[in-house]
N, C-alpha and C. Protein backbone atom coordinates (compact mmCIF):
# COMPACT_ATOMS: atom_id res chain seq x y z
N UNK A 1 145.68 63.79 35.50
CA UNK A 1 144.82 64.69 36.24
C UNK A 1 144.17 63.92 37.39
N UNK A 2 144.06 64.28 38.42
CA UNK A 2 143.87 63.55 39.87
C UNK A 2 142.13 63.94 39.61
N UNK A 3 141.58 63.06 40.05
CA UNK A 3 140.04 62.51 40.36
C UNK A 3 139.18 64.08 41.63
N UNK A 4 138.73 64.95 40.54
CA UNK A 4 137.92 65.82 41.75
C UNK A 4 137.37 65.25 42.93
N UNK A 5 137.52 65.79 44.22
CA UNK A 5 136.93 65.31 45.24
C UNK A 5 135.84 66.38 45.22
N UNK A 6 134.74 65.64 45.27
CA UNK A 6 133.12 65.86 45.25
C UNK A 6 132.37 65.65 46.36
N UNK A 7 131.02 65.85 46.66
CA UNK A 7 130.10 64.99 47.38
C UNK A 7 128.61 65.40 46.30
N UNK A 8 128.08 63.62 46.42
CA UNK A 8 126.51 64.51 46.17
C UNK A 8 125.77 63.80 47.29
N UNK A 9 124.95 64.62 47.85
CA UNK A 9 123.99 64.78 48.48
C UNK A 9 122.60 65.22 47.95
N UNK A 10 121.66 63.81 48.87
CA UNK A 10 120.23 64.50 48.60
C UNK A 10 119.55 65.21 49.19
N UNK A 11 119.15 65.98 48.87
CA UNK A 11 118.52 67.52 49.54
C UNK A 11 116.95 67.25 49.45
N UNK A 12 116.34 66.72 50.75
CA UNK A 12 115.18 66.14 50.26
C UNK A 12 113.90 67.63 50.38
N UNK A 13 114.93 68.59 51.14
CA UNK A 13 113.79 69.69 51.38
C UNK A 13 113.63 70.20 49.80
N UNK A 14 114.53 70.19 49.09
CA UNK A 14 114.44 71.15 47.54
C UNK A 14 114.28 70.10 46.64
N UNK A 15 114.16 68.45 47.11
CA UNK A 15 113.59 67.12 46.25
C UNK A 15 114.71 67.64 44.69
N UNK A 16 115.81 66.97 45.46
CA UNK A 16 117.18 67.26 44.62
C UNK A 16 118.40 66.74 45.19
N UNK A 17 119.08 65.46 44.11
CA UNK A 17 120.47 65.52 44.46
C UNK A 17 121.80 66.68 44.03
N UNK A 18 122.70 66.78 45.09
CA UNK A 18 123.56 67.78 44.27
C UNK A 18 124.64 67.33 44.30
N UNK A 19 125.64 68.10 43.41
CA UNK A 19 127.00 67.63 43.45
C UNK A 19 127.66 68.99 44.32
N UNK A 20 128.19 68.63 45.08
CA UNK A 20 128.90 69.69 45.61
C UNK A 20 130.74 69.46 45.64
N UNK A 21 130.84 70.59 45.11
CA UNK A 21 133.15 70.62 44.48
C UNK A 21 132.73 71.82 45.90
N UNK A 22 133.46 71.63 46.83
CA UNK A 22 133.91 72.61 48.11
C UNK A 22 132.32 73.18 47.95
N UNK A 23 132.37 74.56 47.98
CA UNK A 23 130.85 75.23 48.66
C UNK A 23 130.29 75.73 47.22
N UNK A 24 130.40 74.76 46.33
CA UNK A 24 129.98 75.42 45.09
C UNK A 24 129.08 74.36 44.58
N UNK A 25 127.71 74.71 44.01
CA UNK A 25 127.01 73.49 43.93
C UNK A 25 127.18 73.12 42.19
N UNK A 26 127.76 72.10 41.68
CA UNK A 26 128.07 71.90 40.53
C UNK A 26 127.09 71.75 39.43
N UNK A 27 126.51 70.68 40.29
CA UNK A 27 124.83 70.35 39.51
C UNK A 27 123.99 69.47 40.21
N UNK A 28 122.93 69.31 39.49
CA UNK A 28 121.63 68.73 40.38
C UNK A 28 120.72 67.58 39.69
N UNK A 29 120.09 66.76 39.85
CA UNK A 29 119.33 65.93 39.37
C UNK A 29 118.22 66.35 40.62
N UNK A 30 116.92 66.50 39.43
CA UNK A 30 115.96 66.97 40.07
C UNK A 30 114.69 65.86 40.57
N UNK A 31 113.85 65.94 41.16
CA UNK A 31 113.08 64.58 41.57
C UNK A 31 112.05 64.94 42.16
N UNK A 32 110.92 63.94 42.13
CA UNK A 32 109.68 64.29 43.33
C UNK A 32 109.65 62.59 43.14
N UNK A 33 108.97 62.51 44.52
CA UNK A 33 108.86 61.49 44.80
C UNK A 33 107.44 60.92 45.15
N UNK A 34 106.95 59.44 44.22
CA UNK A 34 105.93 59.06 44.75
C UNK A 34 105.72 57.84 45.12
N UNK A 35 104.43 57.16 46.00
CA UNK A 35 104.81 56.06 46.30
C UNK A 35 105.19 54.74 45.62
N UNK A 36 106.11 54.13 46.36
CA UNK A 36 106.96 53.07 45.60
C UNK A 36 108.33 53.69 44.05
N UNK A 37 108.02 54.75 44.22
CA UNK A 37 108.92 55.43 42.86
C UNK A 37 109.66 56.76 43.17
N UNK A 38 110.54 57.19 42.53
CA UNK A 38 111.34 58.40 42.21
C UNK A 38 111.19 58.86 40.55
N UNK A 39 110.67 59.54 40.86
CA UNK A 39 110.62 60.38 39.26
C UNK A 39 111.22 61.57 38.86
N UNK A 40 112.87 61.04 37.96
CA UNK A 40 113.89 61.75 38.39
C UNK A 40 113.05 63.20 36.72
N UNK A 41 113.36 64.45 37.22
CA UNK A 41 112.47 65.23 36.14
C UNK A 41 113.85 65.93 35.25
N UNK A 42 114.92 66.39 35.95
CA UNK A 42 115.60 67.21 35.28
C UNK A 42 116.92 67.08 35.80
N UNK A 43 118.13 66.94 35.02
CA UNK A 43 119.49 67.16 35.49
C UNK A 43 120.39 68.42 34.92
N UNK A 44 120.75 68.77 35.54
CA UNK A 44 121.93 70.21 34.91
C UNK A 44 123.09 70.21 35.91
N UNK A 45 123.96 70.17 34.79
CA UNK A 45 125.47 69.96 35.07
C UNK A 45 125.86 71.77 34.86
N UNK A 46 126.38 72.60 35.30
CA UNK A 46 126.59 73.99 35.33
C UNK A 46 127.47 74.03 34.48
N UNK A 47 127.45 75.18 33.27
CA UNK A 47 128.63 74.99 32.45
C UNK A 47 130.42 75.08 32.97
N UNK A 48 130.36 75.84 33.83
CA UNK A 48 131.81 75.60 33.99
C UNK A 48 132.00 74.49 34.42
N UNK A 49 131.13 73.35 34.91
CA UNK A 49 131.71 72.30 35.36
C UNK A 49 131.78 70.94 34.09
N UNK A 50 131.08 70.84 32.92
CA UNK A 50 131.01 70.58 32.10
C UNK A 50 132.38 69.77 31.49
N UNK A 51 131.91 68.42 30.87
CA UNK A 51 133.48 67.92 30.82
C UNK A 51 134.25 67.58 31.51
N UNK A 52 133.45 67.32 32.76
CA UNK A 52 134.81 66.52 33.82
C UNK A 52 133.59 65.17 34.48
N UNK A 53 132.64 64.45 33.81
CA UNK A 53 132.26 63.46 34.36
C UNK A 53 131.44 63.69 35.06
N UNK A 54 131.23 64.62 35.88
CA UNK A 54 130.19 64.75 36.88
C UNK A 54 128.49 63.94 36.42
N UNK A 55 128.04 64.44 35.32
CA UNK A 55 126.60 64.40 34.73
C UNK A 55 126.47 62.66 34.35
N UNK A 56 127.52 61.92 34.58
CA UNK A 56 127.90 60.57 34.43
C UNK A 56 127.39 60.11 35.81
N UNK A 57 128.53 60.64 37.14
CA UNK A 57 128.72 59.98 38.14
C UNK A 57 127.38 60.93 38.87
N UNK A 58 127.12 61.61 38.70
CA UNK A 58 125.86 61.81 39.53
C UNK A 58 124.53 60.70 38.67
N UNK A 59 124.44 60.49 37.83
CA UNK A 59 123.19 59.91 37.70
C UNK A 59 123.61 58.40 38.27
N UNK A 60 124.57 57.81 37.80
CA UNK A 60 124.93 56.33 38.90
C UNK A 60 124.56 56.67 40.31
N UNK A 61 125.14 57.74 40.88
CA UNK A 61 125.04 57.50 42.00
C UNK A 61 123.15 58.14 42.15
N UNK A 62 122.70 58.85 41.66
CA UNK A 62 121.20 58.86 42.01
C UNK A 62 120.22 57.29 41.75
N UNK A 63 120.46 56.85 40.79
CA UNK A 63 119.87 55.75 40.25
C UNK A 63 120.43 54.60 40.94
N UNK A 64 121.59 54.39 42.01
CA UNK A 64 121.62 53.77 42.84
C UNK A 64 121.53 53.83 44.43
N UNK A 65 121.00 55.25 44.47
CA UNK A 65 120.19 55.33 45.90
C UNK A 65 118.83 55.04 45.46
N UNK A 66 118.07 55.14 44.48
CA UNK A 66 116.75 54.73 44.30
C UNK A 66 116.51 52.98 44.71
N UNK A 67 117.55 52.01 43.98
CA UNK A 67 117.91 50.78 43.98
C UNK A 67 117.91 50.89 45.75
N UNK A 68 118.68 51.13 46.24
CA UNK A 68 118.92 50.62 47.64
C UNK A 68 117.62 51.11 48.50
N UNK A 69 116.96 52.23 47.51
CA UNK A 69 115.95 52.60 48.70
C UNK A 69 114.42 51.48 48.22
N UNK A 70 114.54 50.65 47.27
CA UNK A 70 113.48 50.06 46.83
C UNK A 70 112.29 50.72 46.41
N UNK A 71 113.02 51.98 45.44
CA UNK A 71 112.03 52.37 44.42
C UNK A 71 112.29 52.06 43.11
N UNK A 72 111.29 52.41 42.62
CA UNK A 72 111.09 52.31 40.83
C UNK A 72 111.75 53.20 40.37
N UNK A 73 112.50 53.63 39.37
CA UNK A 73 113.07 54.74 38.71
C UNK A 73 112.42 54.93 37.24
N UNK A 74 111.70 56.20 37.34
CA UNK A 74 110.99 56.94 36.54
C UNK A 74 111.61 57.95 35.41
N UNK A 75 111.89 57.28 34.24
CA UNK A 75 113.26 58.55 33.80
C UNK A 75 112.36 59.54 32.95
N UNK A 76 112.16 60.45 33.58
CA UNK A 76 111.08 62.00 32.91
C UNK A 76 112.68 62.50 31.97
N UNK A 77 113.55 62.81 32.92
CA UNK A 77 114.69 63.55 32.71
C UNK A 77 115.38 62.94 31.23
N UNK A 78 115.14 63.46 30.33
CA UNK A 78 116.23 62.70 28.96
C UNK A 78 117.52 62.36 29.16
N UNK A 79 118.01 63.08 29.98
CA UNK A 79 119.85 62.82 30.50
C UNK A 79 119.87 61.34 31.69
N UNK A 80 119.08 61.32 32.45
CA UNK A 80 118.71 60.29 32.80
C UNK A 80 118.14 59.02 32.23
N UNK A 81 117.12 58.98 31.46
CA UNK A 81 117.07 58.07 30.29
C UNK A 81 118.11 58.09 29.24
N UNK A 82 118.54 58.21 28.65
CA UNK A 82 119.97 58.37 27.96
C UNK A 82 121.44 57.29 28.85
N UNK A 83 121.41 58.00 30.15
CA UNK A 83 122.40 56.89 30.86
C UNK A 83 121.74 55.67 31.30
N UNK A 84 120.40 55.81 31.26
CA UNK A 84 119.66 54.32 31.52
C UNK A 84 119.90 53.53 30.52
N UNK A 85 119.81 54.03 29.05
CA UNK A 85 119.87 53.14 27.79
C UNK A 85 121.20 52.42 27.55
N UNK A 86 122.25 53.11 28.34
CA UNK A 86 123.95 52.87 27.86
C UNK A 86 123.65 51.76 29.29
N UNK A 87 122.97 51.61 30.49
CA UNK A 87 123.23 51.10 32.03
C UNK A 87 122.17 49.92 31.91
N UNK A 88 122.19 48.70 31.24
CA UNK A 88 120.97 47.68 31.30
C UNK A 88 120.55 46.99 32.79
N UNK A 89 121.71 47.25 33.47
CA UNK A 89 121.75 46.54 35.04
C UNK A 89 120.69 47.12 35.47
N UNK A 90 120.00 48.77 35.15
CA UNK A 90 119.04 48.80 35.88
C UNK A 90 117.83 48.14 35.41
N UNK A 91 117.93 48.07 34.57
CA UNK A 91 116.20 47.80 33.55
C UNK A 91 114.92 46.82 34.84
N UNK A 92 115.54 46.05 35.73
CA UNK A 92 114.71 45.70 36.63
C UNK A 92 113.92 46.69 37.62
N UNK A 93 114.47 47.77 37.49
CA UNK A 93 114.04 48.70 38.28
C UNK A 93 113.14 50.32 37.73
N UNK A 94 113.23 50.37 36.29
CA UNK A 94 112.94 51.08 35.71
C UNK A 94 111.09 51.00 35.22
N UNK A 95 110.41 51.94 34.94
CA UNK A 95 109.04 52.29 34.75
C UNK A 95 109.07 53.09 34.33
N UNK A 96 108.63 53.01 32.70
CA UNK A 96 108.95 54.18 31.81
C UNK A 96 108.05 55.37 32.16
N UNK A 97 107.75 56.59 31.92
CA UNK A 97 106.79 57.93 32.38
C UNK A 97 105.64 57.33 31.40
N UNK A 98 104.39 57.79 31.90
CA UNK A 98 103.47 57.72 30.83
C UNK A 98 103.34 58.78 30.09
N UNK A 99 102.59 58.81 29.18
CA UNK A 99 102.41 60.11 28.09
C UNK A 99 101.63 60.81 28.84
């Protein structure tokens, strides 16, 4: 099976990355942003798209625009903490949420 061609983009007006398959938005990792940090809140992968990797390769690629932009990564989002726990490379960059 050949590798979906995707894009995600961050949508800073709706403080959201998305995955976009052609004009269909697949899913989103949600975010607000504060200073020195990104506090990623919520991810949803759309069910029909479910099972093809996406909810994988979008959080790498969100959690490494945070890295390049020299913020902290805040994992509110459980799907995001979850790929943080399996990803130790970030742990320098991570700041857990407070209660």
């Amino acid at each position: 099976m050949a590798e979906e061609s995707f894009e995600i983009v961050r949508n800073e007006q709706r403080q959201r990355y998305e995955v976009r398959l052609g004009d269909q938005v697949a899913g989103v990792a949600m975010f607000r942003e504060e200073p020195g940090r990104v506090v990623f809140t919520h991810t949803i992968v759309k069910p029909e798209f479910e099972g093809r990797g996406i909810g994988g390769r979008l959080a790498k690629h969100v959690l490494d625009d945070a890295v390049a932009r020299g913020e902290q990564i805040v994992p509110e989002c459980p799907f995001i903490a979850a790929y943080l726990e399996r990803h130790p490379e970030y742990a320098g960059s991570v700041v857990q949420p407070s209660s």
